[in-house]
C-alpha atoms as a PDB file:
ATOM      1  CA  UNK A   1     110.139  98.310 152.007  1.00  0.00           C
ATOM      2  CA  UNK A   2     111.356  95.101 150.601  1.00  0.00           C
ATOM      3  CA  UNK A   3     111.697  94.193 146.806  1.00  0.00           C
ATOM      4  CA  UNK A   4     108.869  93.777 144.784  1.00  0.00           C
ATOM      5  CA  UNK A   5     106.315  95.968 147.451  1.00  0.00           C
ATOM      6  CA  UNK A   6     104.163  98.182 145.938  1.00  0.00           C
ATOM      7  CA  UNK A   7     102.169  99.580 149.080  1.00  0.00           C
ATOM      8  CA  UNK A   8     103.655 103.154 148.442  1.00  0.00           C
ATOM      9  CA  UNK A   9     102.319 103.225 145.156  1.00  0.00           C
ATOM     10  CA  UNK A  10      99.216 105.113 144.354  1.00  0.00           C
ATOM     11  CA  UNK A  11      95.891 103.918 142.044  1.00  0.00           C
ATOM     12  CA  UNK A  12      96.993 106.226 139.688  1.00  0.00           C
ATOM     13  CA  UNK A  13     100.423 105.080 138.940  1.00  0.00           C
ATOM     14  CA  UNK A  14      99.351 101.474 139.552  1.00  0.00           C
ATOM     15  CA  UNK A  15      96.832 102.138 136.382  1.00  0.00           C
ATOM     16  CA  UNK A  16      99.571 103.790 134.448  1.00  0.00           C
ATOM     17  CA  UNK A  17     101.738 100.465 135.323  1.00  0.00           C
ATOM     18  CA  UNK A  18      98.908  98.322 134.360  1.00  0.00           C
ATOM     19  CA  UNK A  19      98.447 100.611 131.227  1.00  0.00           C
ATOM     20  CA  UNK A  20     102.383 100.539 130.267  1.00  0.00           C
ATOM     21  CA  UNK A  21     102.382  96.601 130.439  1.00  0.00           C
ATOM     22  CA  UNK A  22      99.333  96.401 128.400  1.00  0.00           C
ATOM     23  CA  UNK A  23     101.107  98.054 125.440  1.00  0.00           C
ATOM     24  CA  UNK A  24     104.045  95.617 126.083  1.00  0.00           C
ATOM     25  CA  UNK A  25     102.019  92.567 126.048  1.00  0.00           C
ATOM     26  CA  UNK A  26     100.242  93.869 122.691  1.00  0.00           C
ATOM     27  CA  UNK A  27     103.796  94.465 121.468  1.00  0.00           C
ATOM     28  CA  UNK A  28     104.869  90.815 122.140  1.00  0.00           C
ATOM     29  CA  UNK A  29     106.589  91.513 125.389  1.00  0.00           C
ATOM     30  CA  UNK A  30     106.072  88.576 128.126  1.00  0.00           C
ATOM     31  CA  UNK A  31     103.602  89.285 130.926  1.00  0.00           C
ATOM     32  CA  UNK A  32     106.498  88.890 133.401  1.00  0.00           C
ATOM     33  CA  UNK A  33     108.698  91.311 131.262  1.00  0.00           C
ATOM     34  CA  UNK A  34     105.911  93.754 130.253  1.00  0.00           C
ATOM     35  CA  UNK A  35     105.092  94.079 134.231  1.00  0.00           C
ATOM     36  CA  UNK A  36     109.054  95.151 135.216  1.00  0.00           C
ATOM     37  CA  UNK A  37     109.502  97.445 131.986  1.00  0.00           C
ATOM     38  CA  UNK A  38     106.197  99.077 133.618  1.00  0.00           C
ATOM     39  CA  UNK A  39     107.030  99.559 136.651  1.00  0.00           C
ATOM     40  CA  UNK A  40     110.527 100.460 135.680  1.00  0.00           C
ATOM     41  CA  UNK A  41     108.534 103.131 133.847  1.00  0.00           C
ATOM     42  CA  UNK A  42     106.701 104.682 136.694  1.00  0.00           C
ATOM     43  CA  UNK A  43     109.780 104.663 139.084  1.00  0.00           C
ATOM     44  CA  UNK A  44     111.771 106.760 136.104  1.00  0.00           C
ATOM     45  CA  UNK A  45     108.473 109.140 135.772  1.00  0.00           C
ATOM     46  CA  UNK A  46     107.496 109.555 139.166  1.00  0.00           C
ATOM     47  CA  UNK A  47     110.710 108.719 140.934  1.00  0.00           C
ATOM     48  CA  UNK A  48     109.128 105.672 143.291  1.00  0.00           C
ATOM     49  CA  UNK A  49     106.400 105.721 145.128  1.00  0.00           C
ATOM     50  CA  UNK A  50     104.191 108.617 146.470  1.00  0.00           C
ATOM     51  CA  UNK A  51     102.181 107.290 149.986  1.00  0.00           C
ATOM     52  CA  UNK A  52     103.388 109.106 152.916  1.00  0.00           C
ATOM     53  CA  UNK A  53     106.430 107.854 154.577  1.00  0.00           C
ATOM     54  CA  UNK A  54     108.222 107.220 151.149  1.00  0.00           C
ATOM     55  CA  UNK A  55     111.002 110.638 150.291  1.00  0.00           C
ATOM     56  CA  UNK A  56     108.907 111.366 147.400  1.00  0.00           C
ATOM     57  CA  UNK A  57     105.630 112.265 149.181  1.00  0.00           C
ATOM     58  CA  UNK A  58     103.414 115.053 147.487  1.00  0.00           C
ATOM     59  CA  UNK A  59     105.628 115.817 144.833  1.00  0.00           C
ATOM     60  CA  UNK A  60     103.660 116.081 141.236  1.00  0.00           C
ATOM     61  CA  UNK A  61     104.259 113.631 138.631  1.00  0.00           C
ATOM     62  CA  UNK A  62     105.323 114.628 135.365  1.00  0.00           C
ATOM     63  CA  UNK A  63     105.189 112.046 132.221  1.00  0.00           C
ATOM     64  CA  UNK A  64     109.314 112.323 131.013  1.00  0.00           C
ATOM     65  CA  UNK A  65     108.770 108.910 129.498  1.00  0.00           C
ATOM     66  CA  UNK A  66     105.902 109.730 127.531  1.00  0.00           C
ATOM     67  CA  UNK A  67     107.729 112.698 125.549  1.00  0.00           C
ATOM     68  CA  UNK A  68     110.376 110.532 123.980  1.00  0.00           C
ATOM     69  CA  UNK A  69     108.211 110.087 120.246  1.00  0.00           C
ATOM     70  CA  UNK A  70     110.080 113.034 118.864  1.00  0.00           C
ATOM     71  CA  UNK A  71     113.781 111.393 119.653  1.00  0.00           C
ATOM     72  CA  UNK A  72     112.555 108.137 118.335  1.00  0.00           C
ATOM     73  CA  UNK A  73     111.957 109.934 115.347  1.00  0.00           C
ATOM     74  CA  UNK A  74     113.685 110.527 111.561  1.00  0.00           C
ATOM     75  CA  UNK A  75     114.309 106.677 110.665  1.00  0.00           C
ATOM     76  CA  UNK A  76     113.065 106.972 107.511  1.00  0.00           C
ATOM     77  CA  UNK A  77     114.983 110.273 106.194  1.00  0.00           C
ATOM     78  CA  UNK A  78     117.898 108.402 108.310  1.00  0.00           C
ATOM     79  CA  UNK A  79     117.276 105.537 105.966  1.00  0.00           C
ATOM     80  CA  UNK A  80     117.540 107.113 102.625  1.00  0.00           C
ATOM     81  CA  UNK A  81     120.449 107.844 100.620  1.00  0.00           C
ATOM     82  CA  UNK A  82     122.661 111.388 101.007  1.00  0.00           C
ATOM     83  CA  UNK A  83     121.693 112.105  97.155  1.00  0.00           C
ATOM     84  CA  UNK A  84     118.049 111.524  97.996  1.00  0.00           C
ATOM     85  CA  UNK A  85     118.182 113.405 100.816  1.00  0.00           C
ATOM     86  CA  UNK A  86     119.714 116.384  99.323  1.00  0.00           C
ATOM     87  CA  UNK A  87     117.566 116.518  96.227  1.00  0.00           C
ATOM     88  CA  UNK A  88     114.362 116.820  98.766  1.00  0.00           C
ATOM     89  CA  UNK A  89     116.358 119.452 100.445  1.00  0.00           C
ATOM     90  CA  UNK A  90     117.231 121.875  97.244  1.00  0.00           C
ATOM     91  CA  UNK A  91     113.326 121.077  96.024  1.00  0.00           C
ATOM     92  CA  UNK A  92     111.947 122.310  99.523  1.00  0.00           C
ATOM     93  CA  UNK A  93     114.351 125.167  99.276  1.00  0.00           C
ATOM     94  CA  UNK A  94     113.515 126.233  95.736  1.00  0.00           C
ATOM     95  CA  UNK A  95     109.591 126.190  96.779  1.00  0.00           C
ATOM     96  CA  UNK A  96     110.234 128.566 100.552  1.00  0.00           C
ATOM     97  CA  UNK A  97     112.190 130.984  97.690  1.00  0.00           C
ATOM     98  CA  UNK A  98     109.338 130.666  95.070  1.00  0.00           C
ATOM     99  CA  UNK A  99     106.460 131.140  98.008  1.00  0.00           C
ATOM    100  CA  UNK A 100     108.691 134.032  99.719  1.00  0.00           C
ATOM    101  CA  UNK A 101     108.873 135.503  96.365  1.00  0.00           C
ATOM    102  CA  UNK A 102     104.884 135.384  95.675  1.00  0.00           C
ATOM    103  CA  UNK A 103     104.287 136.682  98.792  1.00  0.00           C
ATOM    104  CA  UNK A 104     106.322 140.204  98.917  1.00  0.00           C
ATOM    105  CA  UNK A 105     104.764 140.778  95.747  1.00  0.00           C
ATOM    106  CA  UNK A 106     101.077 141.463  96.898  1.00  0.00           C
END
């Protein structure tokens, strides 16, 4: 299969290539760009393409790429100062201890 083929692709990850780029382009991405992070995306999800003949015929495609939001995560308490940080930290402490303490009670 030469470079750039995408015959051993199926609709669905064509759509979800189509669907990848999209967000690119909205993002400010060039088309041309947008359309090789996309595919790039698929390959790394689905590992190539699925149409028999290819080696990764019939195999089920999981979504790797899309569970990444929770490691992109925690810039903002990243962001803010130790002190800051801390004081948030005894203040959410001292409420668990004061809730805890309600609680047993009844």
């Amino acid at each position: 299969m030469p470079q750039g083929d995408k015959s051993k692709y199926t609709d669905k990850q064509e759509r979800k290539a189509d669907h990848i780029a999209e967000g690119y382009e909205k993002r400010g991405v060039s088309e041309q760009e947008a359309e090789r992070r996309a595919w790039a995306t698929v390959n790394k999800d689905d590992g190539g393409g699925k149409k028999a003949g290819g080696s990764g015929r019939g195999k089920a495609t999981g979504h790797p790429a899309a569970h990444k939001g929770g490691a992109k995560g925690g810039k903002a308490a990243a962001s803010r100062p130790a002190a800051e940080r801390s004081a948030s930290a005894k203040k959410a402490a001292a409420t668990r201890k004061r809730n805890a303490e309600h609680h047993t009670h009844h």
